[in-house]
Protein backbone atom coordinates (compact mmCIF):
# COMPACT_ATOMS: atom_id res chain seq x y z
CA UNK A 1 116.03 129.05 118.69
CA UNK A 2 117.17 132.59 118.98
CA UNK A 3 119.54 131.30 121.72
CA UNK A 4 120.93 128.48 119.59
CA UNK A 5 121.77 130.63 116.69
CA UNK A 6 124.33 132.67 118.14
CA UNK A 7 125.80 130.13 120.60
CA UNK A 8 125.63 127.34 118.25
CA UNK A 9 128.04 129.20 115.75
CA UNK A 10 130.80 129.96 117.97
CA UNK A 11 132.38 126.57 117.33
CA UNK A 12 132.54 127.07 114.25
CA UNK A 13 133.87 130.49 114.48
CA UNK A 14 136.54 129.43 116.32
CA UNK A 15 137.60 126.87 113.68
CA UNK A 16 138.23 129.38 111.10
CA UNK A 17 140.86 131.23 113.19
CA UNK A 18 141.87 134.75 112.76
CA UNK A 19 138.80 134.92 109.61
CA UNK A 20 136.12 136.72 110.87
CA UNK A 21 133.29 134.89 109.41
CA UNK A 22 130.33 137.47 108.68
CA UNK A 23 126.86 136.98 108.15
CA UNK A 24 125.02 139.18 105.77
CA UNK A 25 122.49 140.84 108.04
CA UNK A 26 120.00 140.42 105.43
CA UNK A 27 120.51 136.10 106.31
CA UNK A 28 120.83 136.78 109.98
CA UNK A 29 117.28 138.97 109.94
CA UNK A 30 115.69 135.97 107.79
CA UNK A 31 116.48 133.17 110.73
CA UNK A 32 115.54 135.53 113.55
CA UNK A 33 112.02 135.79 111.38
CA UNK A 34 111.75 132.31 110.72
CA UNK A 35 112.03 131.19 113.97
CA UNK A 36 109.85 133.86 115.94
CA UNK A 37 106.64 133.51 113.38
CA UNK A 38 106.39 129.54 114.31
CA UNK A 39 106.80 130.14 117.57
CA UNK A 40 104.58 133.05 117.73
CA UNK A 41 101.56 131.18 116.31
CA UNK A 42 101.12 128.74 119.66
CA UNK A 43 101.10 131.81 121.49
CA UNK A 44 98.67 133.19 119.43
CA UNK A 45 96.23 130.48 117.87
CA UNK A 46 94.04 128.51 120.62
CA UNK A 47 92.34 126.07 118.27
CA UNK A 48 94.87 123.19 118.01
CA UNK A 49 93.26 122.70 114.68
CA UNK A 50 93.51 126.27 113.29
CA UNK A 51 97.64 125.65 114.38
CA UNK A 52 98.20 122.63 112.34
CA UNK A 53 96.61 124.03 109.46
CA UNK A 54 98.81 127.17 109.57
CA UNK A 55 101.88 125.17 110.69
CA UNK A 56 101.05 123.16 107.19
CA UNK A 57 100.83 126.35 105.50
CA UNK A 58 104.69 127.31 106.65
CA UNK A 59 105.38 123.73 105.49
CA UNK A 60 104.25 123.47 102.31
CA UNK A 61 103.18 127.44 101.31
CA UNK A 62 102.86 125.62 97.43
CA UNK A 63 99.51 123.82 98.66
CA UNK A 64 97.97 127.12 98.46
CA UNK A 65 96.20 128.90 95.40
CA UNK A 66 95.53 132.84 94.73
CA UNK A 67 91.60 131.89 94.71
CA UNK A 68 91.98 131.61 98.51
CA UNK A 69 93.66 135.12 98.87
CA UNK A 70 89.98 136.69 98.67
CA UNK A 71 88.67 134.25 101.03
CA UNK A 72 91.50 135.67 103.70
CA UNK A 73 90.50 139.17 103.04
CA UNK A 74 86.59 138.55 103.00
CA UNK A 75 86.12 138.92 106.76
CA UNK A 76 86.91 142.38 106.16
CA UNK A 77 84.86 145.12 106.25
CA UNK A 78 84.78 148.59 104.82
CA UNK A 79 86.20 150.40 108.22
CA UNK A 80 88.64 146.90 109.05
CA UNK A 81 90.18 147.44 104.99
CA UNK A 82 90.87 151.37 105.44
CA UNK A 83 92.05 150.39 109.04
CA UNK A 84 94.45 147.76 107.31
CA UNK A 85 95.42 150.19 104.82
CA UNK A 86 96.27 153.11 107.43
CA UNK A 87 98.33 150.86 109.48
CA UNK A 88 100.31 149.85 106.27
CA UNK A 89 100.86 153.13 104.72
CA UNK A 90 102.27 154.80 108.41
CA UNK A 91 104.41 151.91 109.09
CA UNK A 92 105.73 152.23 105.27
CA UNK A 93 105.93 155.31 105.64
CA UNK A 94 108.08 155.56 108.95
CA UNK A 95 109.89 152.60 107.96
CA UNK A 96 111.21 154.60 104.72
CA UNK A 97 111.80 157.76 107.20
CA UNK A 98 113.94 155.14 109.73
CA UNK A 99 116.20 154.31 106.51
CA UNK A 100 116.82 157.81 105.32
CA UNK A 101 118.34 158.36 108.87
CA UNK A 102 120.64 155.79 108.44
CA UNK A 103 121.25 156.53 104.76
């Protein structure tokens, strides 16, 4: 997919002649995500049945209801939630740092 993306367009670059066509980066970082993740999960998942499920779940993300966001979270314990909670602050964190270098 990541190969089609930028070959695929250059017809249609060419057809608008001397335009330069630009894609807000913001688009192009939203198709590079959506096709990794997919592709990612039959790398990562080896119960054929825990794949469909979460291939549904891309689908159709309106099949599922807020009551199951505490199931998702339930396997945690005490050390795995301030693990979880580390790992999001520092990457927050140096995220935020990485943009005020290129502010």
């Amino acid at each position: 997919m990541l190969l089609v993306l930028p070959y695929g367009g250059r017809p249609f670059y060419k057809s608008l002649g001397q335009q330069k066509f630009m894609m807000p980066q913001f688009i192009s970082w939203a198709l590079t995500f959506g096709s990794v993740i997919p592709v990612c999960l039959f790398f990562m998942e080896t119960n054929t049945h825990h794949l469909v499920q979460k291939l549904q779940v891309l689908v159709t993300p309106w099949n599922c209801s807020l009551s199951n966001l505490a199931e998702v979270f339930s396997f945690l314990n005490e050390n795995g939630a301030a693990a979880l909670v580390f790992t999001l602050l520092l990457s927050t964190g140096l995220l935020f740092m990485e943009q005020i270098g290129v502010w």
